[in-house]
C-alpha atoms as a PDB file:
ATOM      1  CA  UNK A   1     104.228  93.542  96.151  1.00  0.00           C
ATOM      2  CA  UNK A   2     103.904  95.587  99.404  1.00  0.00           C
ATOM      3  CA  UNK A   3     104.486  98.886  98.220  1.00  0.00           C
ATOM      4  CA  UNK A   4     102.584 101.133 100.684  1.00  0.00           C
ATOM      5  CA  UNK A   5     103.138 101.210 104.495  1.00  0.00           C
ATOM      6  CA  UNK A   6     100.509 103.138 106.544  1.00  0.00           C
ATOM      7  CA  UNK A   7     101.698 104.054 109.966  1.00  0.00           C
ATOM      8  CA  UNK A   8      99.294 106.262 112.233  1.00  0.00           C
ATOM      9  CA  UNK A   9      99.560 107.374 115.863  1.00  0.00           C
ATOM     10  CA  UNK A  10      95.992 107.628 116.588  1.00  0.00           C
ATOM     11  CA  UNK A  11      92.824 105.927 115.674  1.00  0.00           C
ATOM     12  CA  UNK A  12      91.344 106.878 112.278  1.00  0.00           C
ATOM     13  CA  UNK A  13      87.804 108.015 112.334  1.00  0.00           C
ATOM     14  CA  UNK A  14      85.498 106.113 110.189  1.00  0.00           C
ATOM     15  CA  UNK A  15      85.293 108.787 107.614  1.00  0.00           C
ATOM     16  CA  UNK A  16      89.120 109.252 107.332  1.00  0.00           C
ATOM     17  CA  UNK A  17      89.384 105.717 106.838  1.00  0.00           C
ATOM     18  CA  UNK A  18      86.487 105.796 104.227  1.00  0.00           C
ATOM     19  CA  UNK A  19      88.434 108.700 102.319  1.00  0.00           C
ATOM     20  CA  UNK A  20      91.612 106.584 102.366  1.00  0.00           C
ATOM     21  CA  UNK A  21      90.159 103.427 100.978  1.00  0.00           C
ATOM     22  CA  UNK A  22      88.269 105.502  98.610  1.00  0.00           C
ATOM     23  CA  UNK A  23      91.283 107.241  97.341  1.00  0.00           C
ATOM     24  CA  UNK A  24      93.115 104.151  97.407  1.00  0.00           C
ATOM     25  CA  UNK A  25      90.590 102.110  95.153  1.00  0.00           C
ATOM     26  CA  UNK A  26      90.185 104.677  92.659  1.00  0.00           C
ATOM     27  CA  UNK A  27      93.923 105.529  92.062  1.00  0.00           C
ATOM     28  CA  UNK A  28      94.326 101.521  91.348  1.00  0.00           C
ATOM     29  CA  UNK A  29      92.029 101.926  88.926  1.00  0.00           C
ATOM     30  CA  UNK A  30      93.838 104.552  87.234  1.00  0.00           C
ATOM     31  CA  UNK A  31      97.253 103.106  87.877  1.00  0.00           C
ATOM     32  CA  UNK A  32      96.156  99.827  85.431  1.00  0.00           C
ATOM     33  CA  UNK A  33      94.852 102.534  83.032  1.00  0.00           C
ATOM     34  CA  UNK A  34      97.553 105.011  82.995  1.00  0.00           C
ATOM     35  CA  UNK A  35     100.667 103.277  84.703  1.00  0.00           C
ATOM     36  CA  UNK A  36     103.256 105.386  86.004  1.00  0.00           C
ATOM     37  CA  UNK A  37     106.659 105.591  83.820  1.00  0.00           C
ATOM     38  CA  UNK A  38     109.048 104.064  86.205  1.00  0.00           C
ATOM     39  CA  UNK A  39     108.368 101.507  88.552  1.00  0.00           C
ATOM     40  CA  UNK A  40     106.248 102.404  91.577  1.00  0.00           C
ATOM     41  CA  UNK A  41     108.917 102.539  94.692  1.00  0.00           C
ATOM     42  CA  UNK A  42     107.824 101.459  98.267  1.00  0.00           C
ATOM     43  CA  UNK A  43     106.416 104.810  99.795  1.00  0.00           C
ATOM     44  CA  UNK A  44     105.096 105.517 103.615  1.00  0.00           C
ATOM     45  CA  UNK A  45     102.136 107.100 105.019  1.00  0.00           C
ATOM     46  CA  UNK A  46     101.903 108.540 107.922  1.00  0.00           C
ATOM     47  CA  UNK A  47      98.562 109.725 109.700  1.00  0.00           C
ATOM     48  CA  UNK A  48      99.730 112.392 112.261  1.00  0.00           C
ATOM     49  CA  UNK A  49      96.943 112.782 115.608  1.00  0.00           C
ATOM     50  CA  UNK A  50      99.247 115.940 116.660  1.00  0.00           C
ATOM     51  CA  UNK A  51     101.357 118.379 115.888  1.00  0.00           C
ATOM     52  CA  UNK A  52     103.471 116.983 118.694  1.00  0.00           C
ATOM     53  CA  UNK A  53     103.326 113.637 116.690  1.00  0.00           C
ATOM     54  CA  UNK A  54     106.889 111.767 116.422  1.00  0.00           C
ATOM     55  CA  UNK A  55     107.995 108.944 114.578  1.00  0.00           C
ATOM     56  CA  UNK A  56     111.399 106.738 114.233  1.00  0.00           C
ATOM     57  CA  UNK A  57     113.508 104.950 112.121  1.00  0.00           C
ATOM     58  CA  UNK A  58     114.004 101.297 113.863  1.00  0.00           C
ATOM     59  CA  UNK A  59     117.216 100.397 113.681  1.00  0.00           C
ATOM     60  CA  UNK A  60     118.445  98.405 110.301  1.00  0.00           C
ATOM     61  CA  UNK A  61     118.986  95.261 110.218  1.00  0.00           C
ATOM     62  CA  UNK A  62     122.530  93.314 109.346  1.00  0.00           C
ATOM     63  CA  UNK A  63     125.717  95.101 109.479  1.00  0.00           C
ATOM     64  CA  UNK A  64     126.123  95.580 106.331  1.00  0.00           C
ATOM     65  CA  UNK A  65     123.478  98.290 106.141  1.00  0.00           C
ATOM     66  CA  UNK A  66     124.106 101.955 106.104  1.00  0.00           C
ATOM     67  CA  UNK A  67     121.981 103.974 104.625  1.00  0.00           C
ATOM     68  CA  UNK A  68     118.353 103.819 103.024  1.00  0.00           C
ATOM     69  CA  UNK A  69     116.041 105.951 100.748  1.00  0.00           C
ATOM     70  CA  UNK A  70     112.714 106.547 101.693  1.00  0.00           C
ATOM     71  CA  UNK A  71     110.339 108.663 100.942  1.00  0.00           C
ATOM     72  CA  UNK A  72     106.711 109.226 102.351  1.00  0.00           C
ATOM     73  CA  UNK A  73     103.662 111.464 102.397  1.00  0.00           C
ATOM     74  CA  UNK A  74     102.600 113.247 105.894  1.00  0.00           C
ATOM     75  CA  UNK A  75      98.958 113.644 106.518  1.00  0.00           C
ATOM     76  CA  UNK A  76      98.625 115.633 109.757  1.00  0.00           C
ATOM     77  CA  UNK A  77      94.994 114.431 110.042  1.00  0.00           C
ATOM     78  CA  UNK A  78      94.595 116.866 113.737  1.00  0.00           C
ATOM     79  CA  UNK A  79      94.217 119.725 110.980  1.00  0.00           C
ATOM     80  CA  UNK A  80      91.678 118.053 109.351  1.00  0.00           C
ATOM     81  CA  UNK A  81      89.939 117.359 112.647  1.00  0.00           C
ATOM     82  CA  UNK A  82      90.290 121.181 113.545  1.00  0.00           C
ATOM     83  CA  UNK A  83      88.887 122.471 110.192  1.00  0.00           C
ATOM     84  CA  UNK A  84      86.197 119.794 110.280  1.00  0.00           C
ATOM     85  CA  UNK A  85      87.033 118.578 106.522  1.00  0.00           C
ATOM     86  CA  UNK A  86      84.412 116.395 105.170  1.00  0.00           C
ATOM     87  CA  UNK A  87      85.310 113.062 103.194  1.00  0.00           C
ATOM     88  CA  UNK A  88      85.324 115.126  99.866  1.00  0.00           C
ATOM     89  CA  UNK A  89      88.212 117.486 101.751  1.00  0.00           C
ATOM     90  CA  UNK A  90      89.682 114.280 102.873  1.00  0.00           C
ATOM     91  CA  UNK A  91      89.660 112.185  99.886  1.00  0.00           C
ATOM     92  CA  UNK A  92      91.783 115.259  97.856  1.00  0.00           C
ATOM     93  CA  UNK A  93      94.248 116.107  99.739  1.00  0.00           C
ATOM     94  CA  UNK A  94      94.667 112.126 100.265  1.00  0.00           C
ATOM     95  CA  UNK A  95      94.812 111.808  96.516  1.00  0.00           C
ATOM     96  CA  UNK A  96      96.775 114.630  95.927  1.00  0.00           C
ATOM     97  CA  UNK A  97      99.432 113.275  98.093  1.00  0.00           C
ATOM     98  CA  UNK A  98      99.750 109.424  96.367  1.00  0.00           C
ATOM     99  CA  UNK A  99      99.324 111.001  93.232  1.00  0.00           C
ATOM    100  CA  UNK A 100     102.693 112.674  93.736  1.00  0.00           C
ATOM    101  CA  UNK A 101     103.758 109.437  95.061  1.00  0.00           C
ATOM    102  CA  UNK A 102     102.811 107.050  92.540  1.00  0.00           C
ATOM    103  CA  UNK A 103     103.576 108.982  89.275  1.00  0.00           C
ATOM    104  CA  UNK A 104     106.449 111.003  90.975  1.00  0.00           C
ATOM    105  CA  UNK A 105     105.141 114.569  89.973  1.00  0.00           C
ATOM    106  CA  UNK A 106     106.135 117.627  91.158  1.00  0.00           C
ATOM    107  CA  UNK A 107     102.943 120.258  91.772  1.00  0.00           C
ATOM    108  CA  UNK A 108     102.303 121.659  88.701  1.00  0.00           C
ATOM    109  CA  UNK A 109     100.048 121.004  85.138  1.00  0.00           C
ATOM    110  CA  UNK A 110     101.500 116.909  85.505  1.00  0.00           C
ATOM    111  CA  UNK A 111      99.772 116.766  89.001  1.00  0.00           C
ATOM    112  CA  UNK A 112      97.053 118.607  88.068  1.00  0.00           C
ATOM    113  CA  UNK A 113      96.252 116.427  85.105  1.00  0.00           C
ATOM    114  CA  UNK A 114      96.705 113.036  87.027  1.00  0.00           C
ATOM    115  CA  UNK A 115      94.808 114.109  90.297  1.00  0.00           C
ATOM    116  CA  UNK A 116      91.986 115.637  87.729  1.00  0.00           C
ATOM    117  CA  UNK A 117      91.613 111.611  86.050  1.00  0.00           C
ATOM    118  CA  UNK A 118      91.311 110.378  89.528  1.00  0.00           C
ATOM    119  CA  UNK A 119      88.624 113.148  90.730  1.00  0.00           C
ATOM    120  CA  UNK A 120      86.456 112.291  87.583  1.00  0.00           C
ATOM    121  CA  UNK A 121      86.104 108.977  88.754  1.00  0.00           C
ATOM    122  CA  UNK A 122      83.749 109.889  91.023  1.00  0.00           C
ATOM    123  CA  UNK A 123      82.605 112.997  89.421  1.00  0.00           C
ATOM    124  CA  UNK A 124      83.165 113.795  85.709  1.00  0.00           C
ATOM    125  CA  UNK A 125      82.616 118.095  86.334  1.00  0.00           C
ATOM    126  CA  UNK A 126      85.239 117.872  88.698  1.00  0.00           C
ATOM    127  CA  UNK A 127      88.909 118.742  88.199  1.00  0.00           C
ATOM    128  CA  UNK A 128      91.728 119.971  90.116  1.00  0.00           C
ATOM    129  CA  UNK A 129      91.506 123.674  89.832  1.00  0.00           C
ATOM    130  CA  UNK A 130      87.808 123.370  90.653  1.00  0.00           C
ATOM    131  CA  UNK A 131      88.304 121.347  93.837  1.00  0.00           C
ATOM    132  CA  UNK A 132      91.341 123.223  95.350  1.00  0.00           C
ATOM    133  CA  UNK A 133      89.404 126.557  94.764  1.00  0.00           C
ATOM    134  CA  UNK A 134      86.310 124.919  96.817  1.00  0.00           C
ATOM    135  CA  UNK A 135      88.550 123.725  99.573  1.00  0.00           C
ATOM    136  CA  UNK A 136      90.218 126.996 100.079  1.00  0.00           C
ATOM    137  CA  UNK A 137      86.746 128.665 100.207  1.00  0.00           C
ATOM    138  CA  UNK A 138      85.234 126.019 102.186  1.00  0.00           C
ATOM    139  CA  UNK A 139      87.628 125.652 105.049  1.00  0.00           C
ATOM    140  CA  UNK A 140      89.240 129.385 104.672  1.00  0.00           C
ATOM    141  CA  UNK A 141      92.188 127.812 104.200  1.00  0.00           C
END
């Protein structure tokens, strides 16, 4: 099933595409592992060039429809640019983001602990409290 749609208004550089696909592969991995409790709904993503990005809602189809829920995760990827974040910067905040998404988490010790299995994929000494400090100090942020 299509549950993702990615919708950008700029071209993604090769490293924010890297982070994406990175992110991407791993959570799979840790979706067939540790499955979220419900079913996974359709989400959007939305890679932002601006701050004066815009996007629609196309018109729905057949008269008989009046209404739709929706809900989506909005990277604005020009503050990334600004701050210079590096795939490691990237690849968090991207995971952070699906991770509410996919397990449908609200920030706290849930998020913390789901985002943490994803990060150790790729590096068992990390975890969330870890990496948020180091982005905060790294971007002054």
């Amino acid at each position: 099933d299509n549950k993702i749609c990615v919708i950008t208004d700029t071209d993604l550089s090769r490293n924010e595409l890297l982070s994406f696909n990175l992110a991407l592969d791993i959570i799979s991995k840790v979706i067939k592992n540790s499955p979220p409790n419900n079913n996974l709904l359709p989400f959007g993503i939305y890679f932002c060039g601006s701050e004066n990005s815009e996007f629609t809602i196309e018109k729905f189809d057949g008269e008989t429809v009046f209404g739709c829920y929706t809900h989506m995760i909005v990277y604005p990827i020009w503050k990334w640019r600004e701050l210079h974040f590096d795939v490691w910067a990237m690849f968090f905040v991207i995971t952070e983001e699906i991770c509410h998404a996919v397990w449908q988490v609200p920030d706290g010790p849930a998020l913390k602990a789901k985002v943490t299995e994803v990060l150790q994929i790729v590096n068992p000494n990390d975890d969330y409290d870890l990496c948020i400090d180091t982005l905060r100090e790294t971007y002054n942020i």
